[in-house]
Protein backbone atom coordinates (compact mmCIF):
# COMPACT_ATOMS: atom_id res chain seq x y z
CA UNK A 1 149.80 30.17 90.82
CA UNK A 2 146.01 29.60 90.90
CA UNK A 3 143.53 31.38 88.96
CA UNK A 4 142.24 34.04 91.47
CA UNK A 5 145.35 34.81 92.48
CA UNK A 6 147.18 35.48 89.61
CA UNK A 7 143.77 37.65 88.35
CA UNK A 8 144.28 39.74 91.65
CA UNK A 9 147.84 40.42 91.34
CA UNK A 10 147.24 41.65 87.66
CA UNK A 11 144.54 43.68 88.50
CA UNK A 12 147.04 45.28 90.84
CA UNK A 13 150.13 45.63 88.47
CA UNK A 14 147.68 47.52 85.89
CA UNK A 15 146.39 50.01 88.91
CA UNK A 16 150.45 50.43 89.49
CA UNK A 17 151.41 51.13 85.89
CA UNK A 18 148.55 54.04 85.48
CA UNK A 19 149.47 55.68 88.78
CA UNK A 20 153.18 55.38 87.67
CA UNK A 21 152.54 57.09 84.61
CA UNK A 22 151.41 60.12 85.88
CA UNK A 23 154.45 60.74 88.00
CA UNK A 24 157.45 61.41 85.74
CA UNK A 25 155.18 64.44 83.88
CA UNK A 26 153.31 66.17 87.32
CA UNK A 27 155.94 68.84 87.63
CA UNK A 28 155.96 69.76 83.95
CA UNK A 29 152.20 70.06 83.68
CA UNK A 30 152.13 72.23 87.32
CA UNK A 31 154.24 74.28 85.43
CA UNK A 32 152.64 74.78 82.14
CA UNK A 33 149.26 75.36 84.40
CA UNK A 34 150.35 78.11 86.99
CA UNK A 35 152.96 79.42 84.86
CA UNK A 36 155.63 79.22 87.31
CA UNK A 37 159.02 77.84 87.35
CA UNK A 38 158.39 76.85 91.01
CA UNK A 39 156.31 74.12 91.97
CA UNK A 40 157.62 72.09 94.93
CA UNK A 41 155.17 72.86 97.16
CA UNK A 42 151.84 72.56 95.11
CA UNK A 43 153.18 69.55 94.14
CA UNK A 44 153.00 68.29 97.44
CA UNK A 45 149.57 69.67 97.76
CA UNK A 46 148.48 67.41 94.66
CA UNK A 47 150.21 64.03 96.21
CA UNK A 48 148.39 65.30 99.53
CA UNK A 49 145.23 65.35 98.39
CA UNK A 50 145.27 61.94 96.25
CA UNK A 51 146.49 60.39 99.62
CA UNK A 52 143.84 62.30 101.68
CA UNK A 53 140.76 61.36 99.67
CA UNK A 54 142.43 57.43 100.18
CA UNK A 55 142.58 58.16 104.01
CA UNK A 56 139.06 58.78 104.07
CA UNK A 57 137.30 56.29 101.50
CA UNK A 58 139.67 53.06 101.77
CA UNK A 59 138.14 51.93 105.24
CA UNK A 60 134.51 52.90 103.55
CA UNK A 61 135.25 50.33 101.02
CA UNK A 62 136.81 48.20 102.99
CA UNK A 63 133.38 47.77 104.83
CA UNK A 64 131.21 47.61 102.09
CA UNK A 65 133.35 44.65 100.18
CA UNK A 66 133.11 42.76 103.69
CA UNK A 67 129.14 43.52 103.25
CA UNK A 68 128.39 43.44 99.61
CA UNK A 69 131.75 41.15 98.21
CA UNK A 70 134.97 42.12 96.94
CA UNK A 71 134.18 41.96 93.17
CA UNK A 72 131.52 44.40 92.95
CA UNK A 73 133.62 47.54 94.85
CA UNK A 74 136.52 46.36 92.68
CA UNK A 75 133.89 47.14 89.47
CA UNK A 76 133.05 50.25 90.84
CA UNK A 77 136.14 52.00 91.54
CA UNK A 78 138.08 50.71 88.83
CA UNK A 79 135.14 52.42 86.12
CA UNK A 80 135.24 55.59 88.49
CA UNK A 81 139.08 55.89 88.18
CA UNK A 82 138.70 55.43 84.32
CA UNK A 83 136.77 58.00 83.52
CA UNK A 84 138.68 60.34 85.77
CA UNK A 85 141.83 59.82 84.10
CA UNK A 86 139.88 60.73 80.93
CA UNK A 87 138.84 63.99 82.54
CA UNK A 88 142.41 65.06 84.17
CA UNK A 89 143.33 64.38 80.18
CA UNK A 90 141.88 67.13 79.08
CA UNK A 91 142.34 69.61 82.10
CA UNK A 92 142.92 73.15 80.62
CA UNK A 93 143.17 74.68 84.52
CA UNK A 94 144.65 73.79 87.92
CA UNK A 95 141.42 73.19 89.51
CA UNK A 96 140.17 70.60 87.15
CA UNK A 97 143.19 68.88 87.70
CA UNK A 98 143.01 69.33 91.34
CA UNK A 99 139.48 68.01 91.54
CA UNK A 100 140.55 64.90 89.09
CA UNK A 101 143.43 63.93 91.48
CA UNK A 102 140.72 64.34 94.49
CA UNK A 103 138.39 61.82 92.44
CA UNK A 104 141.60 60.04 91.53
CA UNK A 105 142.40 59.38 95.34
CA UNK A 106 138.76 58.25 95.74
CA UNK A 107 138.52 55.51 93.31
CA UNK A 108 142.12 54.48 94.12
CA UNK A 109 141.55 53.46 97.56
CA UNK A 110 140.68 49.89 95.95
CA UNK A 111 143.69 49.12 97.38
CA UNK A 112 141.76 47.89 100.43
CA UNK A 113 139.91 45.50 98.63
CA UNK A 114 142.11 43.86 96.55
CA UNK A 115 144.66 43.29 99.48
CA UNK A 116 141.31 41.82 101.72
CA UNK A 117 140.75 39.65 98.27
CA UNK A 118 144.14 38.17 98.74
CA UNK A 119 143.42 37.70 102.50
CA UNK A 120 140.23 35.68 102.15
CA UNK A 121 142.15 33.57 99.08
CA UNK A 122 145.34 32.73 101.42
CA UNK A 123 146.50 30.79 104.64
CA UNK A 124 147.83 32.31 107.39
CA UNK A 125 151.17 31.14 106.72
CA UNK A 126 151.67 31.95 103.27
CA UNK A 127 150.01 35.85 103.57
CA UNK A 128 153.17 37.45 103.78
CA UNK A 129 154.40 35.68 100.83
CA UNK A 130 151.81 36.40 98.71
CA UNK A 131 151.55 40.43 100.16
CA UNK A 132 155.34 40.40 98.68
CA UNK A 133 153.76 39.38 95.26
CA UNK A 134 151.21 42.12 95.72
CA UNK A 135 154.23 44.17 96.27
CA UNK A 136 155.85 43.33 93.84
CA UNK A 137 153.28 44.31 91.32
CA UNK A 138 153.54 47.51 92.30
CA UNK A 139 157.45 47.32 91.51
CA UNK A 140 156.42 46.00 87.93
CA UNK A 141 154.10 48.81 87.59
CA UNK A 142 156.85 51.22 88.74
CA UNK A 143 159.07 49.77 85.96
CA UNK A 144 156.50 49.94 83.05
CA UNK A 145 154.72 53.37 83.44
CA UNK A 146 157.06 55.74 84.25
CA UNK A 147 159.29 54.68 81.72
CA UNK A 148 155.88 55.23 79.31
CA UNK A 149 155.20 57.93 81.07
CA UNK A 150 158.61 59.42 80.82
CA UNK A 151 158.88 58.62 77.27
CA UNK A 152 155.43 60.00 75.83
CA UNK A 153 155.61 63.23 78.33
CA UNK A 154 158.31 64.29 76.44
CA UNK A 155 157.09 65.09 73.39
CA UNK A 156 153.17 65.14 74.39
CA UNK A 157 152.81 66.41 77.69
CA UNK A 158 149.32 64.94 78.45
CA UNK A 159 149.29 61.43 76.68
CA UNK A 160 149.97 59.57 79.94
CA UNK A 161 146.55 60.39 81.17
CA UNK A 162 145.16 59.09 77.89
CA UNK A 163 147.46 55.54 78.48
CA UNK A 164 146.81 55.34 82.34
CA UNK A 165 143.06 55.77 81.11
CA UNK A 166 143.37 52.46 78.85
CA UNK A 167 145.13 50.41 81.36
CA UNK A 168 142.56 51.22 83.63
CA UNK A 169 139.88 50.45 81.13
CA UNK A 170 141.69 46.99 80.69
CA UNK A 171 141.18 46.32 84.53
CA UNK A 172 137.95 46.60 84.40
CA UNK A 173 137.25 44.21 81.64
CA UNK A 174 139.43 42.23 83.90
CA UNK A 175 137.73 42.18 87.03
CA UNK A 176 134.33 42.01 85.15
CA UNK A 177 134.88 38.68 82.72
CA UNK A 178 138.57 36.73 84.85
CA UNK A 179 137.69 37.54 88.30
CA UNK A 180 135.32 35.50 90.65
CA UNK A 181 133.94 36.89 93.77
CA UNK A 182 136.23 35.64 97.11
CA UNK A 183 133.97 35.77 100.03
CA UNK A 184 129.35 35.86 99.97
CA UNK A 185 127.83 38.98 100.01
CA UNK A 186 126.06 39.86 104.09
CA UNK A 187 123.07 41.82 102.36
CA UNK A 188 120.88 39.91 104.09
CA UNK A 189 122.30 41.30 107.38
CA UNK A 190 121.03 45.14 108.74
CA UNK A 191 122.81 47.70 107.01
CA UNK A 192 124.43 49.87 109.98
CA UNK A 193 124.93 53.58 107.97
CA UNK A 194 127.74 54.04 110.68
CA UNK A 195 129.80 51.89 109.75
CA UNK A 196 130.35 53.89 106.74
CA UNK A 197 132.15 56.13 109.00
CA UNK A 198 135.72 55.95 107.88
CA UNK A 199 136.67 56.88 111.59
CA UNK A 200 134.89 53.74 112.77
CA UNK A 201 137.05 50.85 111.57
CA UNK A 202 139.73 52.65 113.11
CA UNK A 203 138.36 53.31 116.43
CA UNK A 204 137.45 49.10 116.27
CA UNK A 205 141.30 48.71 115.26
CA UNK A 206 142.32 51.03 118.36
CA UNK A 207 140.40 48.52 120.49
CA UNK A 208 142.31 45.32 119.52
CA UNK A 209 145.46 45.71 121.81
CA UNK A 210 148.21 44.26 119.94
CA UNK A 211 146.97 45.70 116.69
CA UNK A 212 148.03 49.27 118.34
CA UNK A 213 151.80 49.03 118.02
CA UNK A 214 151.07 48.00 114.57
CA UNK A 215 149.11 50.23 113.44
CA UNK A 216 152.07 53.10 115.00
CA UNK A 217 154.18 51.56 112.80
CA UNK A 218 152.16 51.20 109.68
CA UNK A 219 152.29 54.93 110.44
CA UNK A 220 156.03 55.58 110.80
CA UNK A 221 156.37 53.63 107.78
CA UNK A 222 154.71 55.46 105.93
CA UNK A 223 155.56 58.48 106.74
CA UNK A 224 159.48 57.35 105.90
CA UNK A 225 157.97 55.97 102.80
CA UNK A 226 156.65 58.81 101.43
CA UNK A 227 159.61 60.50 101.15
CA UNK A 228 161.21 58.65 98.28
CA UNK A 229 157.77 59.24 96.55
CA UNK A 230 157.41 62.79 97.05
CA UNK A 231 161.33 64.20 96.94
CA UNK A 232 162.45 61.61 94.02
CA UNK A 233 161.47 63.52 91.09
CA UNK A 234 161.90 66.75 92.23
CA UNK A 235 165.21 65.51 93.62
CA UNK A 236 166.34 64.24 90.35
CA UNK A 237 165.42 66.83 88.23
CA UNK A 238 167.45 70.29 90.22
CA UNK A 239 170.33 67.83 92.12
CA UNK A 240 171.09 65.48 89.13
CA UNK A 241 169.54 67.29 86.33
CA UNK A 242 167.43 64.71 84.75
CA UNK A 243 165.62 65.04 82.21
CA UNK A 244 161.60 63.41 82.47
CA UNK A 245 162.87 60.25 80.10
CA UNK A 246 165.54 60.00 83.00
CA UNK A 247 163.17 60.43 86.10
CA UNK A 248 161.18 57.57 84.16
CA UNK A 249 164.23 55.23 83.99
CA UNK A 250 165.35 55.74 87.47
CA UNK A 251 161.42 54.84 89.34
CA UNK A 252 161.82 52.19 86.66
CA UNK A 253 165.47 50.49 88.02
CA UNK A 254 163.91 51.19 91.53
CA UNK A 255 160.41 49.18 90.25
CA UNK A 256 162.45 46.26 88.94
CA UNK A 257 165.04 46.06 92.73
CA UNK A 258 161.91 46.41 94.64
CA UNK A 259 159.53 43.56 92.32
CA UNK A 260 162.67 41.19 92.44
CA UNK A 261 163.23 41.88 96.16
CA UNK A 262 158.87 41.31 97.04
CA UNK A 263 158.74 38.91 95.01
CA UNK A 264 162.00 36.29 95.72
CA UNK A 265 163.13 37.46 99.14
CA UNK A 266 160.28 38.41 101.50
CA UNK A 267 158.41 34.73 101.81
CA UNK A 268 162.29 33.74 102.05
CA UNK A 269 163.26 36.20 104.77
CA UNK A 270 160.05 35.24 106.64
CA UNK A 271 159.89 31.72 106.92
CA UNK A 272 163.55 31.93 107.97
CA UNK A 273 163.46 34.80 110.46
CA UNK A 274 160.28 35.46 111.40
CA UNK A 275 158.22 38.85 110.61
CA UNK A 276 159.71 40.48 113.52
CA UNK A 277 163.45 40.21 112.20
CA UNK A 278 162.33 40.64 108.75
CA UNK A 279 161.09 43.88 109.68
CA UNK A 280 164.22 44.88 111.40
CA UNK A 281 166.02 44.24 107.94
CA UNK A 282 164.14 46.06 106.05
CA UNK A 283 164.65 49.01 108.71
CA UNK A 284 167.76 48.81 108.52
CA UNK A 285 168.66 48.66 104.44
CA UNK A 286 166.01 51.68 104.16
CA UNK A 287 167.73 53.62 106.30
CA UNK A 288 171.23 53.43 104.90
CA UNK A 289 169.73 53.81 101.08
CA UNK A 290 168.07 56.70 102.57
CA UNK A 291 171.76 58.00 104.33
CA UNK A 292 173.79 57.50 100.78
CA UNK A 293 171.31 58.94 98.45
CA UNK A 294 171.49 62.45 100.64
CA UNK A 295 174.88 62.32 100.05
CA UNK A 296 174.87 61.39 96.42
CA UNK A 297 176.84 63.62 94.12
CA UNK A 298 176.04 62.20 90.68
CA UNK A 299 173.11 60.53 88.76
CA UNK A 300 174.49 57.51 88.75
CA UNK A 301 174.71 56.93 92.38
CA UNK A 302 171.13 57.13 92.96
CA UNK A 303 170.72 54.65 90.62
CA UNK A 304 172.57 52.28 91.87
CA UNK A 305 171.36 52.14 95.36
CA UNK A 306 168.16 51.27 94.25
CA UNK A 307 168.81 47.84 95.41
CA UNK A 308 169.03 49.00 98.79
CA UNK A 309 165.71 51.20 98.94
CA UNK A 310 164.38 47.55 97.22
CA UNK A 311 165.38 45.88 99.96
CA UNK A 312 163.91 48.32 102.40
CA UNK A 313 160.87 47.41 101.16
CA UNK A 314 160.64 43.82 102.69
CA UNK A 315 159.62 45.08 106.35
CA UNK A 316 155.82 46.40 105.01
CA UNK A 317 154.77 42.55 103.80
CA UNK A 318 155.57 41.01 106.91
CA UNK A 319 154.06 43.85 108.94
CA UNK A 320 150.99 43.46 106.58
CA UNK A 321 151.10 39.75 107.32
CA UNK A 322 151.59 40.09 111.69
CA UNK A 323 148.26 42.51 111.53
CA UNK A 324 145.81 40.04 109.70
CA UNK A 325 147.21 37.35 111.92
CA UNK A 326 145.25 39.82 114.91
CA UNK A 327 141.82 39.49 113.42
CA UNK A 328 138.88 37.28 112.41
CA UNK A 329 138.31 35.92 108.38
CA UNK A 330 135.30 38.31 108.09
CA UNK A 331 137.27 41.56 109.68
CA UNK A 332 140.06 41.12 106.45
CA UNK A 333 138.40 43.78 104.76
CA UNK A 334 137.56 46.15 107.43
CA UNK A 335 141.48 45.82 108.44
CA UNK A 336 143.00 46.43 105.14
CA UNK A 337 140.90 49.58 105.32
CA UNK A 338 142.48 50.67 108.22
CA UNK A 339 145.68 49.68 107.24
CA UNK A 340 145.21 51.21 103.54
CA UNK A 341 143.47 54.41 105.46
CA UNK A 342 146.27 54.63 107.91
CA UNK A 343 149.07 54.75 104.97
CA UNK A 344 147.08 57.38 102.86
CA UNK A 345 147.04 59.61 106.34
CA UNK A 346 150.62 59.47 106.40
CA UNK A 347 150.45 59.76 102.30
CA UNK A 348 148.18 63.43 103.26
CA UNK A 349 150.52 64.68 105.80
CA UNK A 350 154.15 63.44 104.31
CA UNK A 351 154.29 65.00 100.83
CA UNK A 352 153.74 68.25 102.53
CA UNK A 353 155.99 68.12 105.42
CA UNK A 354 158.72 66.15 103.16
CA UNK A 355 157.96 68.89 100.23
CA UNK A 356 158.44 71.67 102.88
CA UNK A 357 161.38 70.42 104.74
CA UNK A 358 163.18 69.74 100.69
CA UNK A 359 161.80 73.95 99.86
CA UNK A 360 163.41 75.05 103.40
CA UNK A 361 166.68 72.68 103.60
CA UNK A 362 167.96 72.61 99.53
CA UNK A 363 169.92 75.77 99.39
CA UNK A 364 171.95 74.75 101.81
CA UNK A 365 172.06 70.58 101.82
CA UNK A 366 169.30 69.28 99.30
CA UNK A 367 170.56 65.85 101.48
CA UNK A 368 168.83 66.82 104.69
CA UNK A 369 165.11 65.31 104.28
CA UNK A 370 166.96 62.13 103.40
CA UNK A 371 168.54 62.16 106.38
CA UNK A 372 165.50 63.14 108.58
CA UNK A 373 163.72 59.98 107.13
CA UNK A 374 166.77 57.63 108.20
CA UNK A 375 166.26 59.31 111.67
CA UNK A 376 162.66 57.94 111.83
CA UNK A 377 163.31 54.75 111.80
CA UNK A 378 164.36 54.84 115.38
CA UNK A 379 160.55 55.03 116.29
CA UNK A 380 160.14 51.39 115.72
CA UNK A 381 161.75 50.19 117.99
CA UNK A 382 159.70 51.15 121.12
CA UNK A 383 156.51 50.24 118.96
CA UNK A 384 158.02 46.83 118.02
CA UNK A 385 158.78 45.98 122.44
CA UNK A 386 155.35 47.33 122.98
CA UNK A 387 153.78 44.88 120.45
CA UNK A 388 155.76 42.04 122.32
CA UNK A 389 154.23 43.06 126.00
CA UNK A 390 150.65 43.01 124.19
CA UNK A 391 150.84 39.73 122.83
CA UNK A 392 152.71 37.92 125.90
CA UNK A 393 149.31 39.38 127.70
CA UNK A 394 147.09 37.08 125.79
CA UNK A 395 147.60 34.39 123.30
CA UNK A 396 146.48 34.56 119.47
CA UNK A 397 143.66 32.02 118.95
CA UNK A 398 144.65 30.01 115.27
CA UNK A 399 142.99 30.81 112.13
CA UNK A 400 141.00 28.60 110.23
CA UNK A 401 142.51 27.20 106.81
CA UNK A 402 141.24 28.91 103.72
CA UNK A 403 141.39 27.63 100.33
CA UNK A 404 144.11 29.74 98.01
């Protein structure tokens, strides 16, 4: 693994473990901050507005690394996100903490960037490979900080923010000393203020035909997605009775499935079967994961279909990979905006549906939002035939070789 890469992906697995530490201790500290024994739904509220301040800032910085270079936004956010955690730390009321999980989603939405770094880095061929490393990273985050997370929460309720706060201070120090810059600055170019619209790059995405169908499905997939995310700990905690040392053990068995399963099997399942069928795998493992845990009756059941859920997660890769395959070297950034912006949308509007749906359906079958999930998955299809009638219409031009 070169240099750059490897720097990329760690930058990455850091930005994982901080966000993962947070999760395993949310509910507790809702609770100790309104007072109240019931939470579900401002807890959506707080993963909603993380995901709706990504929604509207990842295609911003998507733009201004394809203007101003990767390495610089990376620098940026990274210091931003830092300091936030510091603040969030000390919180003594809900709206600082609501305002520090605004700032939070802001400065998160880096995301962009670093997956546009590992575009311009990577051939054609090998991008949906190396997006299963990037997810991956994320799975080795989800295995070290809630775990962490878990651990310290229980006995100091607020040291996570302190932790996720060093890691992030680490990734700076990273990007600022390891990583090189991956594509030249355009300053010398005019500086259109529109395109700092973040409803721009989508309306150019809307405009490239067989993007379309991808981009529905970047949606449906994240909406599906974000129900593991939102329900899991909440789940856990009133179906199974786990304790926060046990939420952090279970997102870190699901972290370790899902690394191993980006990491090994998606370049595999790729090469061999084309993104296409690859996707249609991971639609189809999701979906029963997401069938069996509704009817889970015990603890350790979830647990162990966390191989399944893992290898749910091969379809997003190779969709990741078919989209960049639709555009030119210098619109990498401005698409994994888009694509970024697009799954923070469905981040903003899922934890509140799933968290209401989860509040409405529990006292009768806590199972039900699992099964509404499965149900989604049926969308792709038509998305996946219309994507095939847009390409037939006109052929995809190659892309030239990069060095990775």
């Amino acid at each position: 693994m070169n240099k750059r890469l490897f720097a990329i992906l760690s930058v990455i697995t850091l930005d994982a473990v901080g966000i993962g530490l947070i999760l395993p201790i949310l509910p507790d500290l809702l609770k100790e901050l309104t007072g109240s024994r019931e939470v579900s739904l401002l807890y959506g509220v707080i993963l909603a507005l993380y995901a709706l301040m990504q929604f509207i800032f990842s295609p911003v910085l998507g733009v201004m690394s394809d203007r101003f270079g990767r390495r610089p936004v990376l620098l940026a956010s990274v210091a931003g996100v830092t300091l936030d955690y510091l603040v969030m730390a000390f919180s003594p009321v809900l709206w600082v903490l609501l305002v520090g999980r605004a700032v939070a989603g802001i400065t998160s939405a880096n995301l962009a960037v670093a997956t546009a770094y590992i575009s311009d880095i990577t051939e054609e061929s090998a991008r949906a490979k190396r997006f299963g490393y990037m997810s991956a990273c994320f799975g080795i985050g989800f295995i070290v900080g809630p775990v962490i997370g878990g651990v310290i929460g229980h006995t100091w309720l607020r040291g996570p923010f302190f932790v996720a706060a060093l890691l992030n201070g680490a990734n700076l120090a990273l990007v600022y000393f390891v990583l090189p810059e991956s594509r030249a600055a355009r300053r010398a170019e005019p500086f259109d203020k529109r395109s700092l619209n973040p409803i721009g790059p989508v309306r150019w995405a809307l405009g490239v035909k067989p993007l379309v169908p991808l981009i529905g499905m970047f949606l449906l997939f994240g909406l599906v997605g974000n129900i593991p995310g939102t329900i899991w700990v909440l789940y856990g905690e009133e179906k199974f009775h786990w304790t926060t040392v046990s939420v952090g053990l279970s997102l870190a068995m699901f972290g370790l499935c899902h690394a191993g399963a980006q990491a090994v099997i998606t370049g595999p399942l790729t090469s061999r079967f084309g993104a296409a069928r690859t996707i249609v795998i991971g639609i189809v493992f999701d979906a029963a994961a997401f069938v069996l845990v509704g009817l889970a009756t015990q603890g350790w059941m979830a647990f162990a279909l966390a191989p399944l859920f893992a290898l749910g997660g091969v379809g997003v890769p190779a969709l990741q990979a078919m989209a960049t395959a639709e555009v030119g070297e210098d619109k990498q950034g401005e698409l994994q905006g888009v694509l970024a912006s697009i799954s923070s949308l469905t981040a903003t509007i899922g934890p509140l549906v799933g968290t209401a749906t989860y509040a409405a359906t529990k006292s009768f079958w806590m199972g039900a939002v699992w099964s509404l999930g499965a149900a989604l998955y049926l969308f792709a299809f038509p998305l996946m035939m219309a994507r095939r009638s847009a390409i037939t219409e006109k052929p995809l031009a190659p892309s030239p070789k990069l060095v990775g």
